[in-house]
Protein backbone atom coordinates (compact mmCIF):
# COMPACT_ATOMS: atom_id res chain seq x y z
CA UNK A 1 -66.45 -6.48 19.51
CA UNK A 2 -66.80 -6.06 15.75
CA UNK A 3 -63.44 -4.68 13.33
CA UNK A 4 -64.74 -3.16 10.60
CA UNK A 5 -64.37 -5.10 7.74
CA UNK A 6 -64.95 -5.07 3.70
CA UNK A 7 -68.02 -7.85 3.33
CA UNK A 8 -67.45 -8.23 -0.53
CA UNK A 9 -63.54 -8.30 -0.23
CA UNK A 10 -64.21 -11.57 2.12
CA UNK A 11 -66.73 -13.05 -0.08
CA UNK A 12 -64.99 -12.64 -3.18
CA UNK A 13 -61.85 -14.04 -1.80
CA UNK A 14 -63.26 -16.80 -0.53
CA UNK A 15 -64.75 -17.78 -3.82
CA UNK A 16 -61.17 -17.41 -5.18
CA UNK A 17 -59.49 -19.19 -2.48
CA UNK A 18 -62.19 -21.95 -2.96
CA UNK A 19 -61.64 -22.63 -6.43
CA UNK A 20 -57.73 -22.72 -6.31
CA UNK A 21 -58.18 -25.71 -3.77
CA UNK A 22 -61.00 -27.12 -5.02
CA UNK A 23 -58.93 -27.18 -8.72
CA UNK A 24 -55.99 -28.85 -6.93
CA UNK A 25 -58.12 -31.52 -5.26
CA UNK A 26 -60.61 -32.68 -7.34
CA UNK A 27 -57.86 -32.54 -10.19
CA UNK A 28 -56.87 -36.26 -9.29
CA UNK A 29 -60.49 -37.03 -7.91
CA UNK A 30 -64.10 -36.94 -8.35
CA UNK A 31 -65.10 -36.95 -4.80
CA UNK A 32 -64.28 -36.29 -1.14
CA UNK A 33 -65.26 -38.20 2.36
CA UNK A 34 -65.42 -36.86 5.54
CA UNK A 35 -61.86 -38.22 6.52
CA UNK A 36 -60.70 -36.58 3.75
CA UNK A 37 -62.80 -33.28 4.91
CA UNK A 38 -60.73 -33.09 8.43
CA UNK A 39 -57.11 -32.23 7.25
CA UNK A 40 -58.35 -30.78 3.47
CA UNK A 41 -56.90 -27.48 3.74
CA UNK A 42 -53.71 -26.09 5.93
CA UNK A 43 -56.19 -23.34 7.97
CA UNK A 44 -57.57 -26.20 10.37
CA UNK A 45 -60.47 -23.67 11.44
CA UNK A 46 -61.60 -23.72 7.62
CA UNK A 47 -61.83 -27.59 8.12
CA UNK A 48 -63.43 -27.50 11.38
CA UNK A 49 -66.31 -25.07 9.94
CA UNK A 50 -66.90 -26.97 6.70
CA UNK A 51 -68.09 -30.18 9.16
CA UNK A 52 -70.05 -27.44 11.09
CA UNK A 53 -71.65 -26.54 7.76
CA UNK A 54 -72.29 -30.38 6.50
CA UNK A 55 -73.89 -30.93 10.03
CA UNK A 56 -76.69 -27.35 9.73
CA UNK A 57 -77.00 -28.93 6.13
CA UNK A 58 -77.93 -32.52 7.72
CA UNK A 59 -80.25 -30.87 10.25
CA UNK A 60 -82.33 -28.99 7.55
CA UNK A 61 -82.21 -31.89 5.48
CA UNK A 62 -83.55 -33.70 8.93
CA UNK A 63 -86.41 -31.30 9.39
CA UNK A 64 -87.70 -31.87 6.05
CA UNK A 65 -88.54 -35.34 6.78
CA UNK A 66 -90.49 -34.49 9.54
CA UNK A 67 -94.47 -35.32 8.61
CA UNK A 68 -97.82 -34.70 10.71
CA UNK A 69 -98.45 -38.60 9.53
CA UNK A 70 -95.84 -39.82 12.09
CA UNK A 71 -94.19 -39.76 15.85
CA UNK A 72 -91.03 -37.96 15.83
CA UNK A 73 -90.86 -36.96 19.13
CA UNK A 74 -90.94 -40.88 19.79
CA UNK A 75 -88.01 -42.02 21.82
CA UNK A 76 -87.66 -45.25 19.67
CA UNK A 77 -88.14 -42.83 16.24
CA UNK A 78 -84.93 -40.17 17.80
CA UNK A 79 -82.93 -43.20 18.52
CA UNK A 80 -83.30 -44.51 15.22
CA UNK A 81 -82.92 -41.15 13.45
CA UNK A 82 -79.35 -40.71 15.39
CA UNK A 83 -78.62 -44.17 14.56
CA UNK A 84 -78.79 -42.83 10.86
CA UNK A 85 -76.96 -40.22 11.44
CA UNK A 86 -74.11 -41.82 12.72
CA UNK A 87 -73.99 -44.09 9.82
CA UNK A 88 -74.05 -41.38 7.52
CA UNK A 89 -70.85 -39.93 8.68
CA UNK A 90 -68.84 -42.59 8.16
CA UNK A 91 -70.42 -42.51 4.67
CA UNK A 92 -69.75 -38.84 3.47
CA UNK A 93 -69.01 -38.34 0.06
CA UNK A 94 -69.35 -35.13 -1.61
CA UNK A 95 -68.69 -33.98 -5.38
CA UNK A 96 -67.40 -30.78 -6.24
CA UNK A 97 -70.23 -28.84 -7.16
CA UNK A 98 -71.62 -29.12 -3.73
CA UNK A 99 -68.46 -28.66 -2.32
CA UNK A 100 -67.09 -26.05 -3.49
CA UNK A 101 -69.93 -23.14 -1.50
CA UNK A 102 -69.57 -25.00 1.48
CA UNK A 103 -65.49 -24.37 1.26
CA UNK A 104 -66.62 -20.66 0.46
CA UNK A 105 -68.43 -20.66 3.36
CA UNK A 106 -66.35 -22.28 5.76
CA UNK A 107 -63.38 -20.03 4.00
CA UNK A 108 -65.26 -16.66 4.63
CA UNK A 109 -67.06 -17.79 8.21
CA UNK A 110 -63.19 -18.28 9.22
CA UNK A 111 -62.59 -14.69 8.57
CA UNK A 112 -65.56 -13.06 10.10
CA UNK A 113 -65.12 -15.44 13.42
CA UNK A 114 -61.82 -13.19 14.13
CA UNK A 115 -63.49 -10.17 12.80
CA UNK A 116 -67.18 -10.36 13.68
CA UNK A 117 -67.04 -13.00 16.79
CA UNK A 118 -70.73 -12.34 18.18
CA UNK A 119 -72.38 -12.27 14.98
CA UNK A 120 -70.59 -15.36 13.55
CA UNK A 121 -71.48 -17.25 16.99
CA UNK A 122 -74.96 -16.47 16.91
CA UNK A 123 -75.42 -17.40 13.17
CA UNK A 124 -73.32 -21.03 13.68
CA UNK A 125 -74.08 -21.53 17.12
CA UNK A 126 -77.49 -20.14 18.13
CA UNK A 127 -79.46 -20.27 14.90
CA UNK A 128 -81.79 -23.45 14.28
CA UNK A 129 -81.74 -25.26 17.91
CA UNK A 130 -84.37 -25.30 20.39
CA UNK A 131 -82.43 -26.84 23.19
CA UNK A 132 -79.67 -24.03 23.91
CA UNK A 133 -78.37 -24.56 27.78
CA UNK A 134 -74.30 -24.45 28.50
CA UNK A 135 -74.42 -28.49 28.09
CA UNK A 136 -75.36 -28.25 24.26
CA UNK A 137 -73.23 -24.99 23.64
CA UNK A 138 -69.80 -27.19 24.83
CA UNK A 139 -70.71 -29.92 22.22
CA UNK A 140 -69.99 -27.27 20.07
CA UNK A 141 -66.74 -25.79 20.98
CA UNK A 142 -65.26 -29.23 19.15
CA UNK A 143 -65.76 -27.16 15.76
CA UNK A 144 -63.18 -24.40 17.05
CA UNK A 145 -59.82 -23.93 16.51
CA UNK A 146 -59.19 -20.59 17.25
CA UNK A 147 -60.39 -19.19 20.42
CA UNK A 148 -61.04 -22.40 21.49
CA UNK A 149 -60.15 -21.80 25.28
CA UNK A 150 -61.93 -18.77 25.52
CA UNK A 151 -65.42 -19.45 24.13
CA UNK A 152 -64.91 -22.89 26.63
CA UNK A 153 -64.50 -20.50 29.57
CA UNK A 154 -67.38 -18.77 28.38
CA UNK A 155 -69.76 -20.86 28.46
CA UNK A 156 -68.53 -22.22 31.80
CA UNK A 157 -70.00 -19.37 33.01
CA UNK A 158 -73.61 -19.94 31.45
CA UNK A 159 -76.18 -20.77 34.14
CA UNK A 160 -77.61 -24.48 34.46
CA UNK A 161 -81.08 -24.56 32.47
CA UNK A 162 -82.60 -24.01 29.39
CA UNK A 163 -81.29 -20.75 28.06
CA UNK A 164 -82.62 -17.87 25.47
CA UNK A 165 -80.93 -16.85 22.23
CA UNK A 166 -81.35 -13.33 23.37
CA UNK A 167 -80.19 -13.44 27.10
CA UNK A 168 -76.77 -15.90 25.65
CA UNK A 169 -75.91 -13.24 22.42
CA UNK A 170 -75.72 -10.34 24.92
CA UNK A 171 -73.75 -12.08 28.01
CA UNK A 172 -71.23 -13.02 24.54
CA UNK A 173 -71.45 -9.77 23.57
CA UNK A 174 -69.76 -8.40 26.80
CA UNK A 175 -67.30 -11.18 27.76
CA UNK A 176 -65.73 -10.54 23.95
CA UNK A 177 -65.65 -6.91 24.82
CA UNK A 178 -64.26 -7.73 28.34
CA UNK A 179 -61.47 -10.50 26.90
CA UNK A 180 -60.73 -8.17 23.54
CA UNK A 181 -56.83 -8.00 24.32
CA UNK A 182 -57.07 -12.20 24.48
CA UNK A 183 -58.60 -12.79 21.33
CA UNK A 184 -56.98 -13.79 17.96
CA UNK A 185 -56.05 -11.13 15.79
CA UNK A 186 -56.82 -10.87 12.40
CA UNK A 187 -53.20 -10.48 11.07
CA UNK A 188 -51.75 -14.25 11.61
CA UNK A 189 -54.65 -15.75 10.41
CA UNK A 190 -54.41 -13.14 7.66
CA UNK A 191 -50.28 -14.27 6.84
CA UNK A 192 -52.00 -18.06 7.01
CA UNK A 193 -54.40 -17.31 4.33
CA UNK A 194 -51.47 -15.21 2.48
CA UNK A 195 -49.73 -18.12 2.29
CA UNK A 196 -52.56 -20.09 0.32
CA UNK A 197 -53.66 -17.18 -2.14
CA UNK A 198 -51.84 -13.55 -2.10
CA UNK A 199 -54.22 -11.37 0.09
CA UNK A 200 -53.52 -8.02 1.93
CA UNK A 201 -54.54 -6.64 5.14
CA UNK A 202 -56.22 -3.42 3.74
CA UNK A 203 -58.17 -5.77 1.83
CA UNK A 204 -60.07 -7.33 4.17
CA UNK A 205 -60.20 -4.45 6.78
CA UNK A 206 -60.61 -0.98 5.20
CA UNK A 207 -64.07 -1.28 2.52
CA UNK A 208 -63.65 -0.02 -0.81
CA UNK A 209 -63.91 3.73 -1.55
CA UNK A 210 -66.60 5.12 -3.85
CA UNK A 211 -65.46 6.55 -6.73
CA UNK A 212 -64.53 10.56 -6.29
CA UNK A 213 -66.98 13.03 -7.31
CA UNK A 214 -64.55 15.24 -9.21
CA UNK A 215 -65.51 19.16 -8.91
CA UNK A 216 -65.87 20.01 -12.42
CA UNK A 217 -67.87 17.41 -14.95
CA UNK A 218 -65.76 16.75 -17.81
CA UNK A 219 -67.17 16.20 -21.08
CA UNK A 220 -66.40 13.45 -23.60
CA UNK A 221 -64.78 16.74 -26.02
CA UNK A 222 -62.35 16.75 -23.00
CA UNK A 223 -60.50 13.92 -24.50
CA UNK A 224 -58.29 14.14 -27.38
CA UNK A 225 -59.11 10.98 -29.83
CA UNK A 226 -56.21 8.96 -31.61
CA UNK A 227 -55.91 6.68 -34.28
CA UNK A 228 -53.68 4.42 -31.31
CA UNK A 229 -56.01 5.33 -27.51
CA UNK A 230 -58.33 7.48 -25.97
CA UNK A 231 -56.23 10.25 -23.91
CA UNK A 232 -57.34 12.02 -21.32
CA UNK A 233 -56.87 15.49 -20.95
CA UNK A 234 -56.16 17.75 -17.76
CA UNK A 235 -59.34 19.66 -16.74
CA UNK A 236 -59.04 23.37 -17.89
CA UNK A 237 -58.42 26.16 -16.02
CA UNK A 238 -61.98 27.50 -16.98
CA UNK A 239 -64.78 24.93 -17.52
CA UNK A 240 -64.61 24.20 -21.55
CA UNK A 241 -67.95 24.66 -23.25
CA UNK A 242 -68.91 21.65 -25.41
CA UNK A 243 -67.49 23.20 -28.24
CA UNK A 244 -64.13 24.38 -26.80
CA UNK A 245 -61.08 22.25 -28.61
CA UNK A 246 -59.18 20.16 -26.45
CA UNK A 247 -55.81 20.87 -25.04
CA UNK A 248 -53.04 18.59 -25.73
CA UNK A 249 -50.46 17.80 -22.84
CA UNK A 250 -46.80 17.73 -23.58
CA UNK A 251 -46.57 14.49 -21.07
CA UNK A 252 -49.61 12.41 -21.23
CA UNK A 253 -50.65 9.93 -18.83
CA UNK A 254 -52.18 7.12 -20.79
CA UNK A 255 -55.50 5.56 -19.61
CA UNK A 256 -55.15 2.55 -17.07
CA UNK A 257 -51.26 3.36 -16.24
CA UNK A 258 -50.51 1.38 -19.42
CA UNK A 259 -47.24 2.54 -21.41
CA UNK A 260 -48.11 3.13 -24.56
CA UNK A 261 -45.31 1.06 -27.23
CA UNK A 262 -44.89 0.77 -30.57
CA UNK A 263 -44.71 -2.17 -32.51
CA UNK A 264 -40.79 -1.82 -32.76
CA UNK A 265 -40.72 -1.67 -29.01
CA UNK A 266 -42.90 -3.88 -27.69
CA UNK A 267 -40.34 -6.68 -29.62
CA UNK A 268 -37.38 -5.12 -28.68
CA UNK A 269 -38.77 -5.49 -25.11
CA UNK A 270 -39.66 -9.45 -25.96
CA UNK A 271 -35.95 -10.06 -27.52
CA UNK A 272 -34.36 -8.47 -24.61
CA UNK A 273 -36.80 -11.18 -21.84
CA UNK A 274 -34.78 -13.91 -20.27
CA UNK A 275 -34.69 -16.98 -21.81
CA UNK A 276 -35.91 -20.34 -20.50
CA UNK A 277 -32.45 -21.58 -19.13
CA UNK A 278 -32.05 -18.06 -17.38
CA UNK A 279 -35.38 -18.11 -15.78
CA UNK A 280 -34.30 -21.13 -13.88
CA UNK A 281 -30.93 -19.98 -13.40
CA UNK A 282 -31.92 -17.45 -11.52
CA UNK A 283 -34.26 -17.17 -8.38
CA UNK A 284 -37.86 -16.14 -8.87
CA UNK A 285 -38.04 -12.68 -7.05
CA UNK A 286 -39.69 -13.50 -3.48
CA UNK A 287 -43.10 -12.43 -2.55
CA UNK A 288 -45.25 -11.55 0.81
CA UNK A 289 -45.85 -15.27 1.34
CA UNK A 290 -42.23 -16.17 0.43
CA UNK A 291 -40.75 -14.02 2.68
CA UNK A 292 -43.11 -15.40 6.00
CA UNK A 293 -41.95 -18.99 4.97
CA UNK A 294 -38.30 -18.25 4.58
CA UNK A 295 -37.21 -20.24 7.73
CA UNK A 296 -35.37 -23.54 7.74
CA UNK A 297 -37.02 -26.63 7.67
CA UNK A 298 -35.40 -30.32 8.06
CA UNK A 299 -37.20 -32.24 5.64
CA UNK A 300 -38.97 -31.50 1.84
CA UNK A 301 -41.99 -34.41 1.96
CA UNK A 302 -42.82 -32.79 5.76
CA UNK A 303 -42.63 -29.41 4.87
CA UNK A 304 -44.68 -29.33 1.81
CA UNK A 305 -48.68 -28.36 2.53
CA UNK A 306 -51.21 -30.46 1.11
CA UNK A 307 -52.05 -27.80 -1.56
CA UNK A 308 -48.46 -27.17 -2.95
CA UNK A 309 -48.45 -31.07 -2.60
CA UNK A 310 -51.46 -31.00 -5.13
CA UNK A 311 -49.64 -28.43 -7.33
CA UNK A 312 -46.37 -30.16 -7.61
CA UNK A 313 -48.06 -33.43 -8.55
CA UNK A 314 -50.61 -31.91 -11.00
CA UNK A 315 -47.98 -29.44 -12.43
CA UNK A 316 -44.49 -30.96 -12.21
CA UNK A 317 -45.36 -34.73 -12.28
CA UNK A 318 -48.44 -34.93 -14.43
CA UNK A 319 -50.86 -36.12 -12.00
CA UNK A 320 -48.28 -39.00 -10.95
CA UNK A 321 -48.71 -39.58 -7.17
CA UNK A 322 -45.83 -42.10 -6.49
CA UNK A 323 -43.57 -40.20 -9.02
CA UNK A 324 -43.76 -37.23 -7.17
CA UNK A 325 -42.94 -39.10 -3.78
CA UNK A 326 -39.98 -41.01 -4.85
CA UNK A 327 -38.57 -37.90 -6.28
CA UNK A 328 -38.67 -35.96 -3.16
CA UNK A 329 -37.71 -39.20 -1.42
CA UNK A 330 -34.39 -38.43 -3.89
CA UNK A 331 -34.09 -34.94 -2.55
CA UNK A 332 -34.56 -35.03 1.09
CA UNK A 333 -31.22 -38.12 1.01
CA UNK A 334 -29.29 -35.31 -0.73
CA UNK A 335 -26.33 -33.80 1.56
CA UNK A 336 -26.00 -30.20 -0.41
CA UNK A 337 -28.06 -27.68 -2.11
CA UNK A 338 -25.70 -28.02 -5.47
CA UNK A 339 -26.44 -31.67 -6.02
CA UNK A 340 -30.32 -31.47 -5.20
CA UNK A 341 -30.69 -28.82 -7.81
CA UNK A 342 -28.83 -29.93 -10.03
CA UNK A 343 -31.20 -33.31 -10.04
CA UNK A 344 -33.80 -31.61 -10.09
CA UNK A 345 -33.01 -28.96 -13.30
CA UNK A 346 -30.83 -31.31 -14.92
CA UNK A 347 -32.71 -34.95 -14.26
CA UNK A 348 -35.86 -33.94 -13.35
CA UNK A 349 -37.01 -30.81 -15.90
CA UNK A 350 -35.84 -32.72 -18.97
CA UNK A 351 -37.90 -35.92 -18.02
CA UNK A 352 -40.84 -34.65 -17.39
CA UNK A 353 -40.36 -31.71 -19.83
CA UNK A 354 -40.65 -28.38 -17.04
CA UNK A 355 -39.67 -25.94 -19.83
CA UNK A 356 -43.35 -24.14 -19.37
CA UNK A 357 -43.21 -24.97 -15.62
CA UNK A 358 -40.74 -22.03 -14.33
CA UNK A 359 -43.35 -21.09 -11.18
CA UNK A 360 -43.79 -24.27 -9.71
CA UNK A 361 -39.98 -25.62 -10.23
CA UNK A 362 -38.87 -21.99 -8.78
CA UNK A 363 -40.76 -22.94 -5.69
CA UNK A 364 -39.36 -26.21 -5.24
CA UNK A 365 -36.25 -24.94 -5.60
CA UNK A 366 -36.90 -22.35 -3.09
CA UNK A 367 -37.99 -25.11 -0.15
CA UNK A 368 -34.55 -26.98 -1.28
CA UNK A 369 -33.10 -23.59 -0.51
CA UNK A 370 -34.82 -23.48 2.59
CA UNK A 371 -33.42 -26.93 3.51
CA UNK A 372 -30.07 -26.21 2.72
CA UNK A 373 -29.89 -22.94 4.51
CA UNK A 374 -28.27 -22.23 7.69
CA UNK A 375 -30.54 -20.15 9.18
């Protein structure tokens, strides 16, 4: 069964998503090894599909080295080549620049396995091997997360014996169809991603509309032009000739939904901002992702994902790894919410100089919150 879905809405978030964890990572390194690559991001299947990818990588890279000058299909030759292989996984280490499109990748194929299931398991699970029977297929299910179970029980019902891509894609085809109401839906794994980068369900679901064809063509003399914007005008009554004058609205909606400010205003509207002490007075204003991770939680250095981890240490304590740790060390002994804020706007924000940093110490001071709460 396939959703309907917006291709470039996936792909483009998954670039953006990429970068944002690939700029809190490799902020405090230059590389990445394949321990490293199993618990990198919070969305385990993203993990799980970015050794999937490294391994199709390896086998292309595998297939290039084949030459009509030597034996491959020797025993001794395969034994030596998996030899290699195994080796070389215990010796991953990949810079960012390679990294990053296979995060993309993994980010995006994590997406479409939800929304596209057959397509995605014939692209990462029938594409490129010879030897498909129900043997080779459960080697695979290792490099699920979700859905797991149900792909297992699929293939447990895969005859013995070499089998065709064909004849496996359509028995998929049917069993997905015939378990729809079991399957993973896309909105938790949606709320997971939400929590990472801001990202909406219409976004990924319903594709973006072309632009509407108005009725009548309006002409560039349809907009009045001012020393301060370009205005548009509301389409006449009767179609205007090119030489007609423009009619000028007594309310005008500027382009863009911008308000349109003079001077004067625009720094009466900066004089009247909070100030820096007032920002962290009061509470950031929660969004989406706030609101789904509202709930209590017992302790601040087991609560924190590896990304916000990342952020906290880049933002708040300069790159500092053992700072960061003894200071939530600090926190987590605290008994009350007044006392751990207090350390942390009072001790805290004037050592290591927060007074740009209202985002990230907002949402620290949100999981103390959440600590403290008695929900």
């Amino acid at each position: 069964m396939k959703d309907k879905y917006n291709q470039i809405s996936i792909e483009r978030y998954s670039r953006q998503l990429a970068k944002v964890l690939s700029d809190h990572y490799f902020s405090s390194s230059d590389t990445i090894n394949g321990q490293q690559l199993i618990h990198f991001a919070p969305v385990k299947q993203i993990n799980l599909f970015l050794i999937k990818e490294l391994l199709h990588q390896w086998n292309n890279e595998m297939a290039n080295l084949k030459s009509p000058y030597f034996d491959f299909e020797s025993e001794e030759v395969k034994e030596a080549l998996v030899q290699f292989m195994n080796i070389l996984s215990r010796k991953i280490l990949i810079r960012r620049p390679h990294f990053e499109p296979l995060l993309t990748k993994a980010i995006a194929d994590t997406f479409l396995w939800v929304l596209d299931p057959v397509s995605t398991f014939e692209q990462k699970f029938l594409q490129g091997s010879d030897d498909l029977s129900a043997a080779s297929l459960q080697a695979q299910v290792k490099y699920l997360s979700i859905d797991k179970e149900l792909v297992r029980e699929f293939i447990s019902t895969l005859p013995v014996g070499a089998l065709s891509k064909e004849s496996i894609g359509t028995k998929f085809r049917e069993y997905v169809e015939s378990r729809a109401t079991e399957r993973t839906k896309i909105e938790p794994v949606i709320t997971e991603f939400n929590a990472l980068l801001p990202i909406k369900h219409e976004d990924i679901l319903h594709p973006v509309p072309a632009p509407p064809v108005p009725s009548t063509t309006r002409t560039v003399d349809e907009l009045t032009i001012s020393p301060e914007r370009f205005t548009p005008q509301p389409p006449p009554a009767v179609p205007a000739s090119p030489t007609s004058a423009p009619v000028t609205p007594t309310t005008t909606a500027p382009l863009n939904g911008v308000k349109e400010n003079n001077l004067n205003e625009r720094y009466k509207a900066d004089r009247s901002a909070p100030t820096l002490n007032e920002k962290l007075v009061k509470p950031e204003a929660p969004s989406i992702a706030n609101n789904q991770m509202s709930k209590k939680i017992e302790s601040l250095k087991d609560s924190i994902s590896i990304n916000q981890r990342f952020s906290f240490i880049n933002e708040l304590f300069n790159g500092e790894n053992i700072e960061y740790y003894q200071a939530i060390q600090v926190l987590d002994k605290f008994e009350d919410a007044a006392s751990a804020k207090n350390f942390v706007t009072q001790d805290l924000a004037s050592r290591y100089n927060w007074t740009r940093k209202e985002e990230h110490l907002n949402k620290l001071l949100r999981l103390i919150d959440r600590k403290f709460s008695d929900a």
